[in-house]
Protein backbone atom coordinates (compact mmCIF):
# COMPACT_ATOMS: atom_id res chain seq x y z
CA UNK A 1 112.45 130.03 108.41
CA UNK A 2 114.98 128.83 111.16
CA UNK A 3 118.50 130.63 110.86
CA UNK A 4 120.97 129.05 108.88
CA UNK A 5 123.41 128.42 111.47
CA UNK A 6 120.76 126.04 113.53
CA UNK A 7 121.71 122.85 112.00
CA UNK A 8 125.90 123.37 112.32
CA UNK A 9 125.62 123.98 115.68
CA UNK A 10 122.98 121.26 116.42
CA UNK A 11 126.18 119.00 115.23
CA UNK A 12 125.02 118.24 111.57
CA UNK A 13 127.31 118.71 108.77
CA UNK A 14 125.11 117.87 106.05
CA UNK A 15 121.94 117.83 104.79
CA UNK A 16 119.72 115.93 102.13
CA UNK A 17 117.61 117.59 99.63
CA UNK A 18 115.02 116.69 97.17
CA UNK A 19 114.70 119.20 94.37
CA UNK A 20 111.67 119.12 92.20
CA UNK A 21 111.52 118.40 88.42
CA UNK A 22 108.44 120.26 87.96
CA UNK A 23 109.77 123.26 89.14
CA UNK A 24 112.83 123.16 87.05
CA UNK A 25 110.89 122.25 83.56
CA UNK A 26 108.80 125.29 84.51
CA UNK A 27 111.10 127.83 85.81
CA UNK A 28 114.14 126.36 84.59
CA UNK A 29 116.21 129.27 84.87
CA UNK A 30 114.82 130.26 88.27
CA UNK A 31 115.01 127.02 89.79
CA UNK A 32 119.25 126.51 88.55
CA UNK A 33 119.30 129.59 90.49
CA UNK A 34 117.71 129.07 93.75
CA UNK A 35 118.93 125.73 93.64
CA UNK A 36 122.96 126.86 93.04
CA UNK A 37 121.98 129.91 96.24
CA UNK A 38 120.70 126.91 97.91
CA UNK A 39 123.90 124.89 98.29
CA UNK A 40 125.81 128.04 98.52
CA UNK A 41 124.39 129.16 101.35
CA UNK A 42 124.32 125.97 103.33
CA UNK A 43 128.13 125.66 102.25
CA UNK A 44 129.11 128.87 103.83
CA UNK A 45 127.05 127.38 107.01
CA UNK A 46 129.54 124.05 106.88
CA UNK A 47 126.98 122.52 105.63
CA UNK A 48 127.47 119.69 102.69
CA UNK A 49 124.03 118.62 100.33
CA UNK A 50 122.90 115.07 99.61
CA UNK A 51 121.09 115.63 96.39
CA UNK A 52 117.84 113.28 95.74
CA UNK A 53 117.47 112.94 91.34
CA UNK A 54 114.54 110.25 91.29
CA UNK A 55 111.40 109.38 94.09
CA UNK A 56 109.33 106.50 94.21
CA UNK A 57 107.50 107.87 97.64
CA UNK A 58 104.78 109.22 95.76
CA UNK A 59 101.23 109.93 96.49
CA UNK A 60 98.41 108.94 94.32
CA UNK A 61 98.10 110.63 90.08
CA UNK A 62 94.98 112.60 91.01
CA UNK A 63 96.50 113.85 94.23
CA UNK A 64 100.26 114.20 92.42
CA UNK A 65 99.05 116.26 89.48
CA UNK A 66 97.16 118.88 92.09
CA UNK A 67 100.83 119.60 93.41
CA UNK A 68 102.74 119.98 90.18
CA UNK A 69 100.93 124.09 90.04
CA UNK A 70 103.26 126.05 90.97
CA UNK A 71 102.97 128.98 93.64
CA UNK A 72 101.75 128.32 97.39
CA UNK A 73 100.16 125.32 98.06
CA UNK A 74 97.35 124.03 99.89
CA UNK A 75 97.90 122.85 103.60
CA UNK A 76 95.93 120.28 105.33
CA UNK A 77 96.58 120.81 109.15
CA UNK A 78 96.47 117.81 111.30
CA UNK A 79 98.31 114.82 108.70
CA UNK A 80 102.17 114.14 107.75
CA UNK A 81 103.11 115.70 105.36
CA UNK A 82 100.98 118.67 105.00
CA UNK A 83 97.87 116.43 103.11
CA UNK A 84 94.81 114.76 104.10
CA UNK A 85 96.03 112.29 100.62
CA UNK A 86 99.83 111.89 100.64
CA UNK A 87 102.11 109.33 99.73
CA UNK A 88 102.74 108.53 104.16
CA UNK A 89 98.78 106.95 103.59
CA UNK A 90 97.01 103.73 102.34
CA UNK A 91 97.83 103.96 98.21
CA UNK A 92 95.00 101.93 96.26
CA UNK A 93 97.24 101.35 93.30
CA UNK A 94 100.64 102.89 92.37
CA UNK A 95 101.73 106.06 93.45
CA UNK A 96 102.68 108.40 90.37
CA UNK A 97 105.36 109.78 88.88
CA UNK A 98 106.28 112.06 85.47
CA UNK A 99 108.55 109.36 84.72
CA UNK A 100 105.76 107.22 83.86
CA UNK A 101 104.91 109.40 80.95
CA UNK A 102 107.39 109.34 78.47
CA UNK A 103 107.00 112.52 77.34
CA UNK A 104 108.32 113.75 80.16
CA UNK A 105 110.71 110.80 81.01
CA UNK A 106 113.03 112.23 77.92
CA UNK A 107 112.73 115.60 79.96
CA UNK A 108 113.53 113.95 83.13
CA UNK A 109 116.56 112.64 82.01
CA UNK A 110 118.16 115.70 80.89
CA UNK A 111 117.02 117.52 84.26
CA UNK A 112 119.37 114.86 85.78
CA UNK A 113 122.28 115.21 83.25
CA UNK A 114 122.28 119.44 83.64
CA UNK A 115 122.34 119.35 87.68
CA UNK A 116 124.83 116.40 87.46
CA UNK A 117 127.47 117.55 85.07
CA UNK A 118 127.25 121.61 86.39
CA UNK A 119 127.92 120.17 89.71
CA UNK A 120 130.19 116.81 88.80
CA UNK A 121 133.38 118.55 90.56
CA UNK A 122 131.60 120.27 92.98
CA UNK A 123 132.66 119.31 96.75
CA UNK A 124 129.68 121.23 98.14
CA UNK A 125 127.33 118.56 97.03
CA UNK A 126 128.99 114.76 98.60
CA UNK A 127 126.78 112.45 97.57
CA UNK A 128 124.14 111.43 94.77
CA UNK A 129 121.08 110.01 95.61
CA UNK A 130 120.06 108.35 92.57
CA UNK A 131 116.76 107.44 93.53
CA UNK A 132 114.47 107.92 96.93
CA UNK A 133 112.94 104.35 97.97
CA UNK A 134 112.30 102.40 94.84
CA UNK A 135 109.37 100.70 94.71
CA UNK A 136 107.89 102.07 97.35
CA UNK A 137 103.64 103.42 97.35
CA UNK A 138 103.19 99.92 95.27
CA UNK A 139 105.20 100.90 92.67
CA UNK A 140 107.48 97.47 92.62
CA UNK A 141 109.60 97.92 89.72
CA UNK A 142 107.68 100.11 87.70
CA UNK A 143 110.86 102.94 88.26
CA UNK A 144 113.63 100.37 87.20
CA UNK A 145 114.17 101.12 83.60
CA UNK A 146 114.52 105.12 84.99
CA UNK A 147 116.55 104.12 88.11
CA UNK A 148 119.27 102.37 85.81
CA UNK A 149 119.09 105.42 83.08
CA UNK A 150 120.21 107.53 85.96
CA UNK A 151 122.98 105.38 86.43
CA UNK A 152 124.29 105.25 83.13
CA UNK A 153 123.77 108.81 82.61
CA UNK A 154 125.27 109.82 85.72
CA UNK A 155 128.36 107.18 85.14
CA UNK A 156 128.72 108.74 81.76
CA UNK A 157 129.16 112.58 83.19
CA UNK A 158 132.10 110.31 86.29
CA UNK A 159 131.00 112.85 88.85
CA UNK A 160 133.66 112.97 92.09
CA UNK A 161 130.54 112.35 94.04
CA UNK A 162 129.64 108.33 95.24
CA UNK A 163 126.14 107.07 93.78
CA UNK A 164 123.26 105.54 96.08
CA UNK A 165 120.02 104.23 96.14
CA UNK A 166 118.29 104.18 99.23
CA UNK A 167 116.52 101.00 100.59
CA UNK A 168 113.38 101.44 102.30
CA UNK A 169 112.41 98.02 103.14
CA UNK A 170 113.91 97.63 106.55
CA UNK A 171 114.98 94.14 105.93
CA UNK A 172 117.00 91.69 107.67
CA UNK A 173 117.33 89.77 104.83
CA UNK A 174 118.16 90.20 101.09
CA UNK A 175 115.39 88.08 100.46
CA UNK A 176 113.08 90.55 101.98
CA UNK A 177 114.09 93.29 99.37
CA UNK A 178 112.29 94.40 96.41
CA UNK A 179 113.75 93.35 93.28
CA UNK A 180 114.35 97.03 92.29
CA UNK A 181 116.18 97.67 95.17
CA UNK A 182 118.21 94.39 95.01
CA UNK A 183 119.53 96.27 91.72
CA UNK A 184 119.91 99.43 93.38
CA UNK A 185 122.06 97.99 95.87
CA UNK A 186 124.56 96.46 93.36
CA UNK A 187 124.76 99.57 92.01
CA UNK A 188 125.19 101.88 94.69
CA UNK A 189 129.20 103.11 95.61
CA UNK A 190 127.95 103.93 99.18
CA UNK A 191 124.88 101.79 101.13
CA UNK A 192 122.15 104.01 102.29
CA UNK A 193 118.90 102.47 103.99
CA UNK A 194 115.77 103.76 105.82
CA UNK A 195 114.66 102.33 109.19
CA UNK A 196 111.69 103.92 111.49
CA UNK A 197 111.47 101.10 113.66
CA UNK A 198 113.40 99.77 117.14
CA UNK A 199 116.55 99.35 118.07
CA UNK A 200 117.03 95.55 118.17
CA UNK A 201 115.52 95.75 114.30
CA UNK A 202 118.05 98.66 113.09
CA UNK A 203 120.91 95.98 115.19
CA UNK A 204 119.54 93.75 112.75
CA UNK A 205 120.16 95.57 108.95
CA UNK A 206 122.99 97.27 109.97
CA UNK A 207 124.61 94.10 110.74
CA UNK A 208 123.50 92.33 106.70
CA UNK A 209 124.24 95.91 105.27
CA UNK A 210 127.57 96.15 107.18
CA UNK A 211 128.09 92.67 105.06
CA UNK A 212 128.28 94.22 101.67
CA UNK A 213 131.73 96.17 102.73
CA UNK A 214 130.77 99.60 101.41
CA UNK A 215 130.60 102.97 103.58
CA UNK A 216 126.79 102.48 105.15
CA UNK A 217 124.42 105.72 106.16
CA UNK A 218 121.08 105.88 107.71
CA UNK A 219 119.29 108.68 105.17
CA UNK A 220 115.89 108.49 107.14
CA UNK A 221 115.31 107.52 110.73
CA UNK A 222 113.53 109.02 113.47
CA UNK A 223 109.86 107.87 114.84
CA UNK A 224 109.52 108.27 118.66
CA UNK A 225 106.19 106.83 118.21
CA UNK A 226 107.79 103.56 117.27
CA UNK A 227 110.45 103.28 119.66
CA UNK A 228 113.22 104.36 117.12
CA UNK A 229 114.70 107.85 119.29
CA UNK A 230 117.33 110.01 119.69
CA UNK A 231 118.12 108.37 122.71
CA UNK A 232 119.34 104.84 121.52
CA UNK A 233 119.87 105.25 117.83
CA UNK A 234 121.82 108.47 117.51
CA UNK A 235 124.77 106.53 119.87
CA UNK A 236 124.23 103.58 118.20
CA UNK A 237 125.29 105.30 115.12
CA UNK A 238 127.93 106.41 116.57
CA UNK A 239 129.55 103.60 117.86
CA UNK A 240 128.81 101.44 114.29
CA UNK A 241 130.27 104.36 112.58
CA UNK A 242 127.35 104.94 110.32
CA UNK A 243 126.05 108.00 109.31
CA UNK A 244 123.01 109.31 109.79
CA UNK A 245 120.38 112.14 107.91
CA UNK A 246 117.32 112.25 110.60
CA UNK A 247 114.08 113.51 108.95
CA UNK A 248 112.72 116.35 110.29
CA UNK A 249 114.13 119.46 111.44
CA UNK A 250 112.25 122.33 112.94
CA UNK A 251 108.45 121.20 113.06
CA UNK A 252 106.16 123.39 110.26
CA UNK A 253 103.89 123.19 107.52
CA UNK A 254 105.24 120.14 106.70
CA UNK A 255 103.87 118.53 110.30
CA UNK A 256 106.10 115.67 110.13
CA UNK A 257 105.85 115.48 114.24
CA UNK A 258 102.57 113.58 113.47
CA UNK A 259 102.33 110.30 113.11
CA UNK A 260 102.37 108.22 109.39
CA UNK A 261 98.87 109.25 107.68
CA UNK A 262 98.76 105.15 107.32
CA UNK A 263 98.42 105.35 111.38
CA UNK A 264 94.83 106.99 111.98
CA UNK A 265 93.51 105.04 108.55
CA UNK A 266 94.31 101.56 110.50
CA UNK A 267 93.35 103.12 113.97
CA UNK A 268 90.41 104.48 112.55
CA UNK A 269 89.64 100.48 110.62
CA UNK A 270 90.27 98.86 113.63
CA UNK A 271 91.25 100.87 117.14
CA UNK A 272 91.22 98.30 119.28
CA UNK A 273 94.40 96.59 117.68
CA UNK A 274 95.97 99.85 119.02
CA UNK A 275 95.57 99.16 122.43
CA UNK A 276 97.62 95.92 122.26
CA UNK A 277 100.60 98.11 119.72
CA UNK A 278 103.37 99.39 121.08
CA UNK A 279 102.50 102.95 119.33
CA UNK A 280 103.02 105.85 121.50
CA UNK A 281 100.36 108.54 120.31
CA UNK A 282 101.91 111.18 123.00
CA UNK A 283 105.38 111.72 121.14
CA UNK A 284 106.33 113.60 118.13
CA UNK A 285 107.18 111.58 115.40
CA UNK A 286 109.82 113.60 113.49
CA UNK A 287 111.22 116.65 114.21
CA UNK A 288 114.11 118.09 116.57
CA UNK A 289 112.81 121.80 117.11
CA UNK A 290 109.31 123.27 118.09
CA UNK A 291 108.56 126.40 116.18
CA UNK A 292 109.90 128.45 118.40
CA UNK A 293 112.87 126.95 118.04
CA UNK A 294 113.56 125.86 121.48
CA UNK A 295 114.35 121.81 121.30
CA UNK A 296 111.44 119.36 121.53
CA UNK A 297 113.38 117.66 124.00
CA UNK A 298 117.11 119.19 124.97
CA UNK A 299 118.54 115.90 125.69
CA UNK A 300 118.27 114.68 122.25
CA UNK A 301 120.14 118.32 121.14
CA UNK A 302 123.06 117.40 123.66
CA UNK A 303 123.43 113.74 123.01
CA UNK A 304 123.66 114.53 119.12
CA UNK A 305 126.15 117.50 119.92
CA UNK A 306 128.18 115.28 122.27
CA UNK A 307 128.53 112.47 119.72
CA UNK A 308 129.12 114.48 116.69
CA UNK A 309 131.59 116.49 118.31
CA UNK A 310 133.59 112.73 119.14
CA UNK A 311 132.87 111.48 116.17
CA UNK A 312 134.62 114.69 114.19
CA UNK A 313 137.55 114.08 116.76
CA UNK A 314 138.16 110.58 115.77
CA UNK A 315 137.74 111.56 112.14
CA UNK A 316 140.83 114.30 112.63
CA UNK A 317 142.72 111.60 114.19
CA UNK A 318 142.00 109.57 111.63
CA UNK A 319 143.03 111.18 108.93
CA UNK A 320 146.15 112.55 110.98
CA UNK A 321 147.68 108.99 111.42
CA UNK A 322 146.89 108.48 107.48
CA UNK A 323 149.19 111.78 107.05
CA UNK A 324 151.74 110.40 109.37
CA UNK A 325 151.22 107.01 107.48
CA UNK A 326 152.57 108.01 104.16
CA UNK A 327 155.11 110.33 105.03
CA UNK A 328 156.71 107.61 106.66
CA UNK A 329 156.14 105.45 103.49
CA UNK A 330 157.93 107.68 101.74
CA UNK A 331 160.90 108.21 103.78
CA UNK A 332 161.16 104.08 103.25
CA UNK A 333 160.79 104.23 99.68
């Protein structure tokens, strides 16, 4: 496990997680408390938690229901993700979710409500993240009737926390979006999106998200094989003042350096469309630290420390002409 302190001094100052219901309908008292030492412990590192309630980026049932056993799970070396079958591959029908039971949709609910209201006023935790890519492994709007339960259950508790839904669709348009995540959007007190691809294409939604007028963030970016690096976006974010949450982190079990599973099925279908991509098979895709923990690359460690440390010096300036602001209001009034 890398040392707590590895992502403050990388530059981050927050960090998204995406804690399982299984885990907590099975070990619920267990799970409240790893999941309380969890945010603790980044907290004391300076580090705040997006917390993820609902996920659409699921793999197939037969493949879902092998990972709901608890205790150490199997490891496929080799694919993203950790899994020869995972939700990064080609899906023949929906991906699956307990939600769709509703059994366990009743149960679902009130795993949202407990986390939600213990943690309402809690400034260690800055964001909800209502629900992870909706509609995403073919599920359309088979999550919708959940995705909006969250909402009303979480308006109900009036955390201090903003709400979101992140978009996964990478659009430039609004007419590009799933319908689910049309509705997400008008929901959401903060705009978060996902975008793996180029520059000129993340130019592109930031500009129609910028549109809407809320607070925008990047939640997932990141995919060197694509052309979307370090390099070009982490500046870019910058300067747009948008935030970012890059996934991947110290490269492990989890082997997100490698390329989408989705990758080798169409190479494998057809390689020859390959040569004429613009894929690059020789970079990682994810991931900011070998296992050693020595950088990947140390260029992309100092241009996210240089811009995080000027972007935490405008934000104290900032909020020191704000101070300045309204002590001068009052001394008119």
């Amino acid at each position: 496990m890398f040392k707590s302190y590895m992502p403050k001094e990388t530059g981050f100052n927050s960090i998204r997680i995406i804690p399982e219901f299984i885990v907590w309908l099975k070990e619920h008292n267990g799970f409240m408390e790893r999941f309380e030492r969890y945010i603790e412990e980044a907290h004391k590192n300076g580090i705040s938690c997006m917390v993820v309630l609902g996920n659409d980026c699921m793999p197939p049932k037969e493949e879902a229901l092998k990972r709901m056993n608890l205790g150490e799970q199997h490891v496929d070396w080799g694919y993203h993700g950790g899994r020869k079958v995972s939700q990064h591959g080609v899906i023949n029908g929906a991906g699956y979710s307990l939600l769709d039971e509703p059994e366990y949709a009743e149960k679902y609910y009130e795993f949202v409500r407990e986390i939600v209201t213990k943690y309402k006023d809690d400034e260690r935790i800055i964001i909800w993240d209502v629900f992870n890519e909706p509609g995403n492994s073919n599920r359309k709007s088979m999550s919708l009737p959940h995705m909006m339960k969250f909402f009303e259950i979480i308006r109900n508790i009036d955390p201090i926390q903003p709400l979101t839904v992140g978009i996964w669709s990478q659009t430039i348009n609004f007419d590009n979006l799933l319908d689910i995540e049309k509705i997400g959007l008008e929901n959401s007190d903060i705009i978060t999106y996902h975008n793996y691809n180029n520059y000129e294409n993340n130019i592109e939604e930031m500009h129609l998200l910028k549109k809407l007028g809320r607070p925008v963030i990047n939640t997932e970016w990141l995919a060197r094989c694509s052309k979307n690096t370090v390099e070009e976006m982490f500046p870019l974010y910058f300067l747009e003042k948008i935030g970012c949450y890059c996934w991947g982190f110290v490269a492990g079990k989890y082997q997100t350096y490698e390329p989408h599973n989705s990758v080798w099925y169409n190479y494998k279908d057809n390689p020859d469309a390959y040569l004429n991509w613009d894929f690059d098979f020789s970079k990682w895709f994810h991931d900011l630290y070998r296992p050693s923990l020595n950088p990947y690359v140390p260029k992309e460690i100092y241009l996210i420390k240089k811009f995080s440390a000027l972007a935490d010096k405008d934000f104290a300036a900032s909020n020191e002409n704000t101070s300045k602001r309204k002590i001068n209001e009052k001394e008119v009034l």
